[in-house]
Protein backbone atom coordinates (compact mmCIF):
# COMPACT_ATOMS: atom_id res chain seq x y z
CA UNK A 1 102.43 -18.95 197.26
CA UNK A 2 101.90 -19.39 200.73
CA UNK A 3 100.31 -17.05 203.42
CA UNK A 4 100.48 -17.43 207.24
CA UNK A 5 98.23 -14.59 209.13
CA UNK A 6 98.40 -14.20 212.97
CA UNK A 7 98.02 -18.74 213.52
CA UNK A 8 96.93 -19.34 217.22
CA UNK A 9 96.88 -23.10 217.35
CA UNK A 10 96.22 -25.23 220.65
CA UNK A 11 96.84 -28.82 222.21
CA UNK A 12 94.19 -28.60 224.78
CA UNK A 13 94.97 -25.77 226.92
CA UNK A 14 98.45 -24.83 226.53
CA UNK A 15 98.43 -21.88 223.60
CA UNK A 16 101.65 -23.45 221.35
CA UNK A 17 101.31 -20.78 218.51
CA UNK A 18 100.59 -17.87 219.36
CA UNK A 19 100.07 -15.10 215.86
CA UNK A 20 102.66 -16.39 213.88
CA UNK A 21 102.43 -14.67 210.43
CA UNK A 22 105.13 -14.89 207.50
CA UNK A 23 104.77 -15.39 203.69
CA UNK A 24 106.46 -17.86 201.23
CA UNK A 25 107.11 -17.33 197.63
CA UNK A 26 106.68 -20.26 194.82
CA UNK A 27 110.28 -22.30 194.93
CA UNK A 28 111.53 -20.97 198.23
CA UNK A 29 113.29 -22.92 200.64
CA UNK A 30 112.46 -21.46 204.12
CA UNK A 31 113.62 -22.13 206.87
CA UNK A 32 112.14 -22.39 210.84
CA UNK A 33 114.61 -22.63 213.50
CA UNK A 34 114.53 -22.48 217.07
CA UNK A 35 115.06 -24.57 220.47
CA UNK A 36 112.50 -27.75 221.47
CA UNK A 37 109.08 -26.75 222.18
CA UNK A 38 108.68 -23.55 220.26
CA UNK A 39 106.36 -24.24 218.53
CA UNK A 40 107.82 -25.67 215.11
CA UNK A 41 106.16 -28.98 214.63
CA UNK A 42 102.59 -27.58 215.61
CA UNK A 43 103.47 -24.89 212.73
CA UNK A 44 103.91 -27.36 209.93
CA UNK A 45 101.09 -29.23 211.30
CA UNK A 46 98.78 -26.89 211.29
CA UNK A 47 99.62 -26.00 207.76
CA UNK A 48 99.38 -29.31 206.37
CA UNK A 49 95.81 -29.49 208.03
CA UNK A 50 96.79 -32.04 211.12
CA UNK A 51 96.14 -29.35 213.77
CA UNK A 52 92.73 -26.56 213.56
CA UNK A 53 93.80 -23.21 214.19
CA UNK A 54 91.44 -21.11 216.57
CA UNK A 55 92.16 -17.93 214.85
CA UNK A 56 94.19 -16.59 212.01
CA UNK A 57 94.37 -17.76 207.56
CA UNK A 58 96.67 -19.88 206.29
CA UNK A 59 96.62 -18.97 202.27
CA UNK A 60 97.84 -21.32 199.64
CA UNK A 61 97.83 -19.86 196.27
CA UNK A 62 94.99 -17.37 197.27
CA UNK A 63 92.89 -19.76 198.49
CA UNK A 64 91.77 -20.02 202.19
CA UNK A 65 93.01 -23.66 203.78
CA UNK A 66 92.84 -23.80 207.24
CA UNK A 67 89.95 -25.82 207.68
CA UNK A 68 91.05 -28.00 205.70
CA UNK A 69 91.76 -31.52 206.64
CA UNK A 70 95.52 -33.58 205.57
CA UNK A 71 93.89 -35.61 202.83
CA UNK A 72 92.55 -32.15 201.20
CA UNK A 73 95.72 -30.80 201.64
CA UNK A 74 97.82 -33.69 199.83
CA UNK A 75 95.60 -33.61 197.23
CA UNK A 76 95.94 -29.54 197.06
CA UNK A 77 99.46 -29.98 197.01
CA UNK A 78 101.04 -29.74 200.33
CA UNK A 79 103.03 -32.88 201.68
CA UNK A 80 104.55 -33.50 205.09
CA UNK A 81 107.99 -35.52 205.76
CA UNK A 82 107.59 -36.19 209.22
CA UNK A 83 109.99 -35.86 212.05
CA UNK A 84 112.15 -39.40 212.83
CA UNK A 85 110.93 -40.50 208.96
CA UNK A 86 107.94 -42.74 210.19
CA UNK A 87 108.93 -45.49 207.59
CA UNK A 88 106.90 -48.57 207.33
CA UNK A 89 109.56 -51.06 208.35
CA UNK A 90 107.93 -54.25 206.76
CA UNK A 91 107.35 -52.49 203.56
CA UNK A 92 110.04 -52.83 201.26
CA UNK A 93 111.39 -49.55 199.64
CA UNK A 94 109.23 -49.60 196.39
CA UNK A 95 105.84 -50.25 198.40
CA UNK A 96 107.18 -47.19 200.81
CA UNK A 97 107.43 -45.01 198.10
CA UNK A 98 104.27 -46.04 196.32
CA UNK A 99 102.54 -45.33 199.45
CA UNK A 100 103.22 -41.50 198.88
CA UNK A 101 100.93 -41.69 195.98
CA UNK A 102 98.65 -43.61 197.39
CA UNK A 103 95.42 -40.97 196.66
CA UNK A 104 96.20 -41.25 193.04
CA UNK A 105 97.83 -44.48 191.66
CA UNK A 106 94.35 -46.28 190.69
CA UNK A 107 93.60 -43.16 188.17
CA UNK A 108 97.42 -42.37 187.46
CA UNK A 109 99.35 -45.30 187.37
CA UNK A 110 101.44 -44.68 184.49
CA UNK A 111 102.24 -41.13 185.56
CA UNK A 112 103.18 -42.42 188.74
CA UNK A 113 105.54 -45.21 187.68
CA UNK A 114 107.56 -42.76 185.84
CA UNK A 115 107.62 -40.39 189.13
CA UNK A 116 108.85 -43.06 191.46
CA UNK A 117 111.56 -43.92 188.50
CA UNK A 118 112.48 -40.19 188.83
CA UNK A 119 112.94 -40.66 192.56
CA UNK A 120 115.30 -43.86 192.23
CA UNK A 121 117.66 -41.14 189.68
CA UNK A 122 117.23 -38.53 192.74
CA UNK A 123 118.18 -41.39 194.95
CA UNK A 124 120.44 -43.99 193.00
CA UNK A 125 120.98 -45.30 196.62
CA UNK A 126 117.50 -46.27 197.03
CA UNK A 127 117.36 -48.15 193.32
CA UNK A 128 119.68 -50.87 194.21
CA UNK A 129 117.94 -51.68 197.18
CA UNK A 130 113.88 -51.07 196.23
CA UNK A 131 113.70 -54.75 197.35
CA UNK A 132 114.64 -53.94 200.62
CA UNK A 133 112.55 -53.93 203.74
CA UNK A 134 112.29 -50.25 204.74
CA UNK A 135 113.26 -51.63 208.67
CA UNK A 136 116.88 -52.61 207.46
CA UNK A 137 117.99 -48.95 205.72
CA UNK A 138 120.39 -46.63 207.72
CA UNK A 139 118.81 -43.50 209.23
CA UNK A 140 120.16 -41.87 206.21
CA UNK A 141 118.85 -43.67 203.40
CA UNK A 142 115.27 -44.01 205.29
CA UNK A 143 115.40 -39.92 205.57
CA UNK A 144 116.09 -40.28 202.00
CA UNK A 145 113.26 -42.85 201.39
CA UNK A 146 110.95 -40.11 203.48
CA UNK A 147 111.59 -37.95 201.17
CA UNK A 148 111.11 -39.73 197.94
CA UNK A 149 107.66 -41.19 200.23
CA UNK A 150 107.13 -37.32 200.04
CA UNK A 151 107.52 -36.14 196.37
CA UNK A 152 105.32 -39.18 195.07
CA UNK A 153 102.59 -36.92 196.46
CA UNK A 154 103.58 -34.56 193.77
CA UNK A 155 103.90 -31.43 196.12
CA UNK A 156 103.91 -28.35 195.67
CA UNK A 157 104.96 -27.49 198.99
CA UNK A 158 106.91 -29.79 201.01
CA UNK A 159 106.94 -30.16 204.96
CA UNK A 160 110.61 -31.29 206.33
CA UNK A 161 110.78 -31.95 210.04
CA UNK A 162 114.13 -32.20 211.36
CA UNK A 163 115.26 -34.32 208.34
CA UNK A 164 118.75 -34.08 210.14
CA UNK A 165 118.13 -35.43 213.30
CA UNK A 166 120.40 -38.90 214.47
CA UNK A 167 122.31 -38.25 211.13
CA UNK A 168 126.30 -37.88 210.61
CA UNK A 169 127.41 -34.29 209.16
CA UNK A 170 127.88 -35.55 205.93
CA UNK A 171 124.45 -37.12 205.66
CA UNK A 172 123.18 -33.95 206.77
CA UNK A 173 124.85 -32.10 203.59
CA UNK A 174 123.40 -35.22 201.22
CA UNK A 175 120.05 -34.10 202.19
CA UNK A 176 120.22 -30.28 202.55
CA UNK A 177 122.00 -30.57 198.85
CA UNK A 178 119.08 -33.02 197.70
CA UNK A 179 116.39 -30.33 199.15
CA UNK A 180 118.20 -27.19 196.81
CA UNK A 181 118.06 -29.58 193.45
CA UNK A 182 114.32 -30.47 194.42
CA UNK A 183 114.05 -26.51 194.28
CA UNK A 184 116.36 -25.25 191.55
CA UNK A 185 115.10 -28.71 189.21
CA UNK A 186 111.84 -28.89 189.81
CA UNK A 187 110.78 -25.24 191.40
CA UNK A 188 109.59 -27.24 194.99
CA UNK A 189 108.90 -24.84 197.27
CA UNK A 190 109.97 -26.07 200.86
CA UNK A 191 109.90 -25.65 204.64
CA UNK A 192 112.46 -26.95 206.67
CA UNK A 193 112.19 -27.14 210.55
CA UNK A 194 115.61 -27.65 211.89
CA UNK A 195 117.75 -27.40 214.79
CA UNK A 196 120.90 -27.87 213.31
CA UNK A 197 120.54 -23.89 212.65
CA UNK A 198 123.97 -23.31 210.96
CA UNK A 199 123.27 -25.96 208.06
CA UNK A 200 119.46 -24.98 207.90
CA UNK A 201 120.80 -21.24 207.38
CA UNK A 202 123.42 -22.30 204.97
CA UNK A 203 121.32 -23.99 202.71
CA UNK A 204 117.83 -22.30 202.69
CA UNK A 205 116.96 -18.79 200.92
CA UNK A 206 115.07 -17.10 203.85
CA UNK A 207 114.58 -17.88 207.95
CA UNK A 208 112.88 -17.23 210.64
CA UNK A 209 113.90 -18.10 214.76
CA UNK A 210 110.83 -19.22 216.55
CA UNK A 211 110.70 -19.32 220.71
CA UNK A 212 107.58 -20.43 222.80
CA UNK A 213 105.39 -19.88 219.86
CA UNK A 214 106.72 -16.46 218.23
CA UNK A 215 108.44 -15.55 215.36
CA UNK A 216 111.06 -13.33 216.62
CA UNK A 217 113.23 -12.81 214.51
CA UNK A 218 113.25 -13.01 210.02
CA UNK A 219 115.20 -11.98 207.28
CA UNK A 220 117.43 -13.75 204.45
CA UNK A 221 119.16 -16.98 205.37
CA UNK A 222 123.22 -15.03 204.79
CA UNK A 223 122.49 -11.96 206.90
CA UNK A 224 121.08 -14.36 209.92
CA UNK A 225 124.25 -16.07 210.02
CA UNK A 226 126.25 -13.20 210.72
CA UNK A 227 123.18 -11.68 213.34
CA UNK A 228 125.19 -11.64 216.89
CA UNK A 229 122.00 -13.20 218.46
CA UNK A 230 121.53 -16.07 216.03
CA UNK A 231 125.94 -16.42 216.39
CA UNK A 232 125.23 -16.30 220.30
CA UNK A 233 121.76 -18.23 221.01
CA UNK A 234 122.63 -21.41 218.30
CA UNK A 235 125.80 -21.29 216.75
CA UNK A 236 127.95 -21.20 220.08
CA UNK A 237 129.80 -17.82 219.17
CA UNK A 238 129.89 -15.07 221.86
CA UNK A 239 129.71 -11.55 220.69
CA UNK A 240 132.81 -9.29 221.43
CA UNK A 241 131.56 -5.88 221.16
């Protein structure tokens, strides 16, 4: 579905990506992990069209999209759920969400009502408080409202940024559990950039580890939890050998 090919992306001078390459199949859940500033966040927004590579092909579905700009993208498919949510805080929940389909609500209204009713039965917290000014939700239910935000863009491919981060453990497994029924339900093929590497490896099908702009290391999600160097560098488990 999606094809990354040697991405060299910078802010200014400083080279953040430099030939990153991997390949995601239609309702994957991948996984990029790695330390700050390696490079993650410039990956997914380079994808999504926020940041112009300097050299490389980003694929989607055959087609060449790396000149393309974010509203091409959204409408192309491809939807990003920023880092720290980036909820409008005097918007209530129902005009949040609404705002994820913003590109398309004159032409399909209908359609998108019955989207956003889907999202309140992925999200029965959100339905009992759609009134609610998006400023006064936990950091939980406005990751939850991010994503909901997210899937009224009807994507095919779906962006997560550190949708763990400033959230309790059990929050954490809400939203990591939400992510797999968004794949196994309705075949969402997703990218999540995490540092909480032990949940993002438990609950994605395939990872990569990312440092100062590399991909260096990939494989299936299982084996990388039991690599030594993944146990050592993230997980806090020194290798006896």
């Amino acid at each position: 579905m999606l094809k990354v090919r040697n991405i060299h992306t910078y802010h200014g001078y400083l080279h953040v990506l430099k030939g990153v390459s991997f390949e995601l199949s239609k309702g994957e859940i991948f996984a990029i992990v790695g330390s700050n500033g390696a490079g993650k966040s410039t990956l997914l927004g380079t994808i999504c069209g926020l940041y112009r590579s300097k050299k490389g092909e980003i694929l989607l579905e055959n087609e060449s999209v790396e000149a393309q700009k974010v509203e091409s993208m959204i409408k192309k498919g491809v939807c990003l759920v920023p880092e720290r949510r980036q909820i409008f805080d005097s918007l209530t929940v129902k005009e949040n969400i609404l705002l994820g389909a913003y590109h398309r609500y004159k032409k399909e209204k209908k359609a998108v009502m019955k989207e956003m009713d889907q999202c309140f039965e992925l999200f029965p917290q959100l339905k009992s408080m759609e009134e609610r000014l998006g400023g006064l939700l936990s950091g939980g239910e406005q990751q939850m409202l991010a994503i909901a935000r997210g899937l009224m863009a009807n994507p095919k491919l779906m962006l997560l940024d550190e949708p763990s981060l400033g959230l309790a453990p059990l929050i954490v497994k809400d939203i990591m559990n939400i992510l797999i029924q968004l794949r196994d339900n309705f075949g969402t093929t997703i990218i999540l950039v995490e540092q909480n590497v032990q949940s993002a490896l438990k609950h994605s099908d395939r990872a990569c580890v990312m440092e100062r702009g590399e991909i260096i290391i990939e494989g299936f999600s299982k084996e990388l939890l039991e690599d030594d160097r993944i146990k050592e560098a993230y997980l806090g488990k020194r290798h006896v050998g």
